[in-house]
Protein backbone atom coordinates (compact mmCIF):
# COMPACT_ATOMS: atom_id res chain seq x y z
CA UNK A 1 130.00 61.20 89.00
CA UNK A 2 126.43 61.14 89.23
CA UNK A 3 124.77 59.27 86.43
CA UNK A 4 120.90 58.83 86.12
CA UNK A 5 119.12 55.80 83.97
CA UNK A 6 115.32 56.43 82.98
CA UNK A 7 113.48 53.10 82.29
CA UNK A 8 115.52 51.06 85.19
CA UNK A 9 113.14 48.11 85.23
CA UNK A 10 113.34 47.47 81.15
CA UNK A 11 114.67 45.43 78.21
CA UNK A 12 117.97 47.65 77.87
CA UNK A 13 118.20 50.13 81.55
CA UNK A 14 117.90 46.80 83.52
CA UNK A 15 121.11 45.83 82.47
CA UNK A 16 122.77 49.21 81.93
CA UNK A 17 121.82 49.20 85.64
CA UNK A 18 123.38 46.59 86.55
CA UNK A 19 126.74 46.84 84.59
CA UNK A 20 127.01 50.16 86.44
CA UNK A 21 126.28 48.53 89.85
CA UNK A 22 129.23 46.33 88.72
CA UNK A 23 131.49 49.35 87.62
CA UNK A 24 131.22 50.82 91.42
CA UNK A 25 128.50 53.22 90.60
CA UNK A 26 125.36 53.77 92.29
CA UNK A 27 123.13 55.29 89.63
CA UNK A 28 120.15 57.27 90.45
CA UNK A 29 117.40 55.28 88.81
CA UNK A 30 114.21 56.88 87.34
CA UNK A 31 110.72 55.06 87.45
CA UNK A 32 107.22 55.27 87.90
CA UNK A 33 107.23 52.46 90.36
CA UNK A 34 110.17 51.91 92.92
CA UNK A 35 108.69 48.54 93.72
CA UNK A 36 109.51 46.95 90.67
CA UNK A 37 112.90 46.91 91.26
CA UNK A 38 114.48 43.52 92.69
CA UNK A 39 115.15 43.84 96.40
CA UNK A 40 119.14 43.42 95.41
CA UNK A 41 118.96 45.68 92.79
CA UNK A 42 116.92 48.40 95.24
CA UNK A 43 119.94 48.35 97.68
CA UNK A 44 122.45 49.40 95.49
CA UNK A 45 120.21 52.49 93.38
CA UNK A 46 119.08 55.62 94.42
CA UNK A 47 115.17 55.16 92.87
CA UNK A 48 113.72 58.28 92.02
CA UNK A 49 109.50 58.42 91.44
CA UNK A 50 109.14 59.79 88.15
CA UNK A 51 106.58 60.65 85.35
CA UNK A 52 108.87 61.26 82.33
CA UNK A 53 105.94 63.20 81.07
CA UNK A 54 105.60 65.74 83.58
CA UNK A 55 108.35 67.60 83.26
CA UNK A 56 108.69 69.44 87.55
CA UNK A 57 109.15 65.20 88.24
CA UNK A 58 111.80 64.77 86.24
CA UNK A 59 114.07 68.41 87.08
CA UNK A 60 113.27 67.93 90.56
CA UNK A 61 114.64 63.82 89.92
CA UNK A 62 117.95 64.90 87.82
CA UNK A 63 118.91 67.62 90.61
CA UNK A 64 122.70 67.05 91.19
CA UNK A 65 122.73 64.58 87.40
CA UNK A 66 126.16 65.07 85.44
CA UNK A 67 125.11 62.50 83.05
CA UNK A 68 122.20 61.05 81.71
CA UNK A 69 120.57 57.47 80.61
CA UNK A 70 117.63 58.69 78.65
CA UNK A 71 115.05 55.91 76.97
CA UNK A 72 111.88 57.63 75.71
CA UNK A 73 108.76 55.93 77.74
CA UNK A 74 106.50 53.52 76.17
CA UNK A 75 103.74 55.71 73.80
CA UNK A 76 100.27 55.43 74.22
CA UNK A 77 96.84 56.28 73.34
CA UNK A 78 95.98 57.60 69.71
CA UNK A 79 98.60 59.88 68.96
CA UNK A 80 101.84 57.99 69.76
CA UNK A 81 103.95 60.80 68.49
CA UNK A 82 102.61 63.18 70.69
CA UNK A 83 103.57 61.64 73.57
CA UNK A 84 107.36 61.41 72.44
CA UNK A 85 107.23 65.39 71.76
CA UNK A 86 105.85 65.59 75.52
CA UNK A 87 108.92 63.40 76.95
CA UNK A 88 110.84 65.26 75.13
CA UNK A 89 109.55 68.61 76.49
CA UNK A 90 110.88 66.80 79.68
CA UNK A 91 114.08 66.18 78.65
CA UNK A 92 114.78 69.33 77.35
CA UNK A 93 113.51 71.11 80.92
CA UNK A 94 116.19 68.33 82.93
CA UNK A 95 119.02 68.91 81.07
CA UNK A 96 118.51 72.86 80.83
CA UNK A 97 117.58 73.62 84.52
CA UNK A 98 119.67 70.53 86.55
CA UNK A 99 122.73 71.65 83.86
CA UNK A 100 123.27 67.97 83.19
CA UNK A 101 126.53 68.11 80.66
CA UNK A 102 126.05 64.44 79.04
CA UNK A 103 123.48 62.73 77.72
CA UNK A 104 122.83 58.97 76.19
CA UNK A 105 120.00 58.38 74.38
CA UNK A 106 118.26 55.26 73.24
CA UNK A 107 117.36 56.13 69.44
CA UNK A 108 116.81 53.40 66.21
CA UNK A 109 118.19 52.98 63.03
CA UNK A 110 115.66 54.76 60.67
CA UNK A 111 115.93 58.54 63.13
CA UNK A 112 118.50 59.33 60.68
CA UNK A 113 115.62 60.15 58.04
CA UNK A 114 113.96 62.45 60.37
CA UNK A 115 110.55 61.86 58.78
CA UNK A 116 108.49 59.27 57.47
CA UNK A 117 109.54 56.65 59.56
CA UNK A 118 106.39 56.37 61.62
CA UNK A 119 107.14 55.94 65.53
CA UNK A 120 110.51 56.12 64.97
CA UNK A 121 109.87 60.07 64.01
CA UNK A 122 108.95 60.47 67.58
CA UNK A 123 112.83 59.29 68.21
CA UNK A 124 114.05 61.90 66.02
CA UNK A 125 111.94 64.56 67.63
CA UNK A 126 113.76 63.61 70.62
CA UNK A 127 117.71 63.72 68.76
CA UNK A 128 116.79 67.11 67.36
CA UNK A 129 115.65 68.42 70.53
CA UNK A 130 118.58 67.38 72.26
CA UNK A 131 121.23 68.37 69.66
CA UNK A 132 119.90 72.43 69.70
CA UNK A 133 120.51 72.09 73.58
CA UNK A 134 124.56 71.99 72.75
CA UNK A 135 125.54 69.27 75.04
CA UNK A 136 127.31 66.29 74.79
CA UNK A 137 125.07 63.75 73.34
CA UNK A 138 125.33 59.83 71.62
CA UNK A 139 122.53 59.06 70.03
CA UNK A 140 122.25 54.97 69.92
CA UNK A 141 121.05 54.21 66.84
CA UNK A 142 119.89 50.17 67.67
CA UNK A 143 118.46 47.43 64.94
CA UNK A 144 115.42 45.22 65.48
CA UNK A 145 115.16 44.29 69.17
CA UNK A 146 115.47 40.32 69.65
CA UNK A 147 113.05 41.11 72.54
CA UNK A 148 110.37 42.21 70.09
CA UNK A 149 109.50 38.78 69.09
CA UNK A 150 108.23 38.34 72.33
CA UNK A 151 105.26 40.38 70.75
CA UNK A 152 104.67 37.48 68.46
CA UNK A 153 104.48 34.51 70.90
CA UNK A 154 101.05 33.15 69.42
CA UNK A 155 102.13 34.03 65.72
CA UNK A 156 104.96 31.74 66.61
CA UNK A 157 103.76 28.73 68.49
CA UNK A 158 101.65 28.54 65.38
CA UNK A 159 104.31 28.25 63.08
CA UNK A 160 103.67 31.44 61.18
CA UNK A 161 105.06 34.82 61.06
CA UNK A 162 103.60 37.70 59.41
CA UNK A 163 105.23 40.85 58.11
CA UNK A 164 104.89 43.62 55.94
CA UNK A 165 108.31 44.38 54.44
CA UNK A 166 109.94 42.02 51.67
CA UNK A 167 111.06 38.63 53.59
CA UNK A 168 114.38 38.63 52.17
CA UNK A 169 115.38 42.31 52.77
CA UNK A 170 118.20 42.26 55.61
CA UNK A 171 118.06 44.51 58.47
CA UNK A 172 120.06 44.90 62.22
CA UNK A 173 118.72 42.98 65.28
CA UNK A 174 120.07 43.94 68.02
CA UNK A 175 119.78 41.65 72.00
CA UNK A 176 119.22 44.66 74.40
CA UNK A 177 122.12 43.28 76.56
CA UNK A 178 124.52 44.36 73.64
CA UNK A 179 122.51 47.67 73.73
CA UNK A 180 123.26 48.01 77.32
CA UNK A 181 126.76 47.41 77.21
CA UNK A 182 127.20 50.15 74.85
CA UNK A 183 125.15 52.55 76.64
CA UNK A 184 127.24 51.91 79.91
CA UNK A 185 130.31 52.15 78.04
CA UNK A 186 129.45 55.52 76.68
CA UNK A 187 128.41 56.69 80.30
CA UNK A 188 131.13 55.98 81.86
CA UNK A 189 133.52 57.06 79.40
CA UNK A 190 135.41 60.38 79.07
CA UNK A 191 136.70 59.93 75.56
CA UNK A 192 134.29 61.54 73.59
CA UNK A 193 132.42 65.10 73.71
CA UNK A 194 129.90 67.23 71.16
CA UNK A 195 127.33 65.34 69.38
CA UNK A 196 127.63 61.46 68.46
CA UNK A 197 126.13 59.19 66.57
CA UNK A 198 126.59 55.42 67.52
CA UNK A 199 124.90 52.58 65.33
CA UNK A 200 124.46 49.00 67.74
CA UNK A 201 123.34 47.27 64.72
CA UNK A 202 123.69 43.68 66.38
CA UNK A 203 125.79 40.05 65.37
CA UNK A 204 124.43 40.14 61.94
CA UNK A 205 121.75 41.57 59.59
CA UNK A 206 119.50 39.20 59.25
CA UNK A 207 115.74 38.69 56.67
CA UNK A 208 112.61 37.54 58.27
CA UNK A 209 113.61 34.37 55.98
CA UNK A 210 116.83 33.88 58.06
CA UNK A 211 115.19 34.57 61.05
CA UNK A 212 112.38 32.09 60.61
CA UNK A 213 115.22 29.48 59.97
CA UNK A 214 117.70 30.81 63.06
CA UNK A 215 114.22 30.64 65.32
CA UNK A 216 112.98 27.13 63.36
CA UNK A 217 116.47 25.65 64.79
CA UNK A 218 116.33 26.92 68.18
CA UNK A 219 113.07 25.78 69.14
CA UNK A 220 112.61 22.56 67.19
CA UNK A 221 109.19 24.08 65.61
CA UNK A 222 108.91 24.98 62.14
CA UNK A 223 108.45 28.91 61.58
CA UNK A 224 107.69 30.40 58.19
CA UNK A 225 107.03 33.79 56.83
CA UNK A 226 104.92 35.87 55.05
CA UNK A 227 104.53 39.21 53.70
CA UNK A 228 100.77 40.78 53.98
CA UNK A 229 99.42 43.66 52.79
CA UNK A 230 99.27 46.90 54.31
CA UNK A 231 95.80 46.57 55.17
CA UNK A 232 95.88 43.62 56.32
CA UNK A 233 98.41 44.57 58.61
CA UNK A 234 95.85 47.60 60.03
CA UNK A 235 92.93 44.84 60.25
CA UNK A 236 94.90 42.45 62.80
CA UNK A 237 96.00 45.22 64.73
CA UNK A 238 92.41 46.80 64.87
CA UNK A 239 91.00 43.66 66.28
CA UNK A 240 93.74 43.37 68.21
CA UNK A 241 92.17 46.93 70.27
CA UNK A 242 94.76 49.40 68.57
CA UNK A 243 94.21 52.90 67.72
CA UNK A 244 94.23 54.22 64.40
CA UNK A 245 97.03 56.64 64.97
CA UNK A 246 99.13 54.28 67.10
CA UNK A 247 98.01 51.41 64.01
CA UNK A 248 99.98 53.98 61.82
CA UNK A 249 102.94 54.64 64.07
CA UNK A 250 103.59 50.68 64.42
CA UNK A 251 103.50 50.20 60.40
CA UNK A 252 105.44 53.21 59.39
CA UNK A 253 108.60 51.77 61.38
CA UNK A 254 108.15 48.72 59.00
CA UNK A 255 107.08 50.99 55.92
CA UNK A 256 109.39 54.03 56.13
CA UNK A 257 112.34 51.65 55.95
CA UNK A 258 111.37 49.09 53.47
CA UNK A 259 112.42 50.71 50.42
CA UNK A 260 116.13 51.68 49.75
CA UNK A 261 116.75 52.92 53.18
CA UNK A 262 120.50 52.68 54.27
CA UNK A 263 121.54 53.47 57.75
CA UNK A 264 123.54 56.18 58.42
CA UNK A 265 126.17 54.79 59.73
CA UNK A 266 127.44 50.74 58.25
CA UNK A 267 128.14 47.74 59.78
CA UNK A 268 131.74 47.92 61.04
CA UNK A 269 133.38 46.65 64.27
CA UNK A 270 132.56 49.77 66.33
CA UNK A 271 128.93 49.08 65.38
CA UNK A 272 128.87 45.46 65.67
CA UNK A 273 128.44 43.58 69.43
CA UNK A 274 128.96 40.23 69.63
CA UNK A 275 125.31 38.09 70.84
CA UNK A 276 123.59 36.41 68.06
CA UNK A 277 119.86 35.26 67.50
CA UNK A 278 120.79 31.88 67.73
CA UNK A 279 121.92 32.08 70.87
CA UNK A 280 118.96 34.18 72.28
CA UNK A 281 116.37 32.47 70.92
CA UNK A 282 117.64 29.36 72.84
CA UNK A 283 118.21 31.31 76.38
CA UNK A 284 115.39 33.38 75.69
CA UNK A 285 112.46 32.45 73.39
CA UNK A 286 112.76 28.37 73.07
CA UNK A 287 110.91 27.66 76.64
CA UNK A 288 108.39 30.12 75.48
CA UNK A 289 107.43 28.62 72.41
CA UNK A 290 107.90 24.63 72.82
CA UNK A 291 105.29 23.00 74.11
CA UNK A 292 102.89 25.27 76.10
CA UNK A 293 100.35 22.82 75.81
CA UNK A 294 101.09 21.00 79.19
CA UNK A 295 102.05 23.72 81.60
């Protein structure tokens, strides 16, 4: 079995890396920059050079690939969904001319709408292209990455978080690890076939209420929330050196899902993994946060 992971070096393909490393595989990894691997990581891949938006890097990197790790590249620039349509184009030109059979892909609650969803349409560009291709696919439909309050470090050494969806509306957050292990899982299993959908929605659904309390706990700091505007919103991320079309692909995630939106598929135990905010915010976000002020 030869099975390929794009985004090696990131929140969720480090450690579906290394939990196939640990299974006895040696995965071909995909990256822009070999080098950023860890020297024991390095000795146990096959790294692979790759632009996932030029589509001759990635056939000529998936040569030999019977099953696939995809995770759609960071966007960029002014038109965020563009770029996901490009990757895509990539994907579909891998799997069609290197005849790879299985495919994971990282998607997010929300894809299930198809439009309106902001950035996350640019995930469902990438599900639709895959499903007319008639392989077998899972589609991992993840919550709110933990990891994504590492965006907010400032915001929360100051005590304050800002949002733009209703504080007490609940939603999935998901630790990458548990993302991981469920990617891996799929990979390496033969059980299923045709096109599947798999939610990783996370410990618990959580508010940004519940989370300012969970992260208030962990750290020792008090956190609060807010809910601003729209527009005000678009004004911090202006001055923060965003475009305007990548401004609207960030607060259409937040937007498209804010109002009666119900995922697909529920929380149940086949979408529920086990790692809690609590406990990552400790491990992960306390020494972040506490006390920067002497270092």
């Amino acid at each position: 079995m030869q099975i390929a992971v794009t985004t090696p070096t990131g929140n969720v393909g480090r450690h579906v890396v290394a939990t196939l490393i640990r299974a006895g595989i040696r995965p071909r990894v995909l990256l822009r920059d070999p080098a950023r691997l860890a020297p024991e990581v390095h000795d146990e891949v096959d790294a692979v050079r790759v632009d996932q938006y030029v589509a001759d890097t990635v056939v000529a990197a998936t040569e030999g690939v019977d099953t696939l790790f995809w995770v759609d590249p960071p966007s960029a620039g002014d038109d965020p969904l563009a770029g996901y349509v490009r990757a895509a184009s990539s994907l579909v030109r891998a799997v069609t001319d290197s005849r790879i059979g299985r495919v994971v892909f990282q998607s997010s609650v929300g894809a299930e709408k198809r439009h309106g969803a902001g950035e996350i349409d640019g995930l469902a560009h990438t599900e639709t292209a895959l499903d007319d291709l008639g392989v077998d696919v899972t589609h991992l439909r993840c919550g709110y990455f933990f990891t994504n309050l590492e965006l907010q470090l400032d915001a929360l050494r100051a005590g304050r978080l800002q949002v733009i969806v209703p504080p007490d509306q609940p939603m999935a957050w998901v630790a990458p690890r548990d993302i991981a292990e469920v990617a891996a899982t799929r990979l390496l299993s033969p059980a299923w076939s045709g096109r599947c959908v798999q939610a990783v929605h996370g410990a618990a659904d959580l508010t940004w209420r519940q989370v300012a309390t969970i992260l208030s706990a962990a750290t020792g700091r008090h956190i609060s929330v807010e809910q601003i505007s729209d527009d005000a919103m678009r004004a911090q991320l202006r001055r923060a050196g965003m475009a305007d079309g990548a401004i609207e692909a960030v607060l259409g995630m937040s937007a498209g899902l804010r109002e009666n939106f119900v995922p697909e598929q529920r929380r149940t135990l086949r979408t529920t993994t086990p790692t809690t905010l609590a406990a990552w915010a400790y491990d992960h976000l306390r020494h972040q946060i506490v006390d920067t002020s002497s270092s």
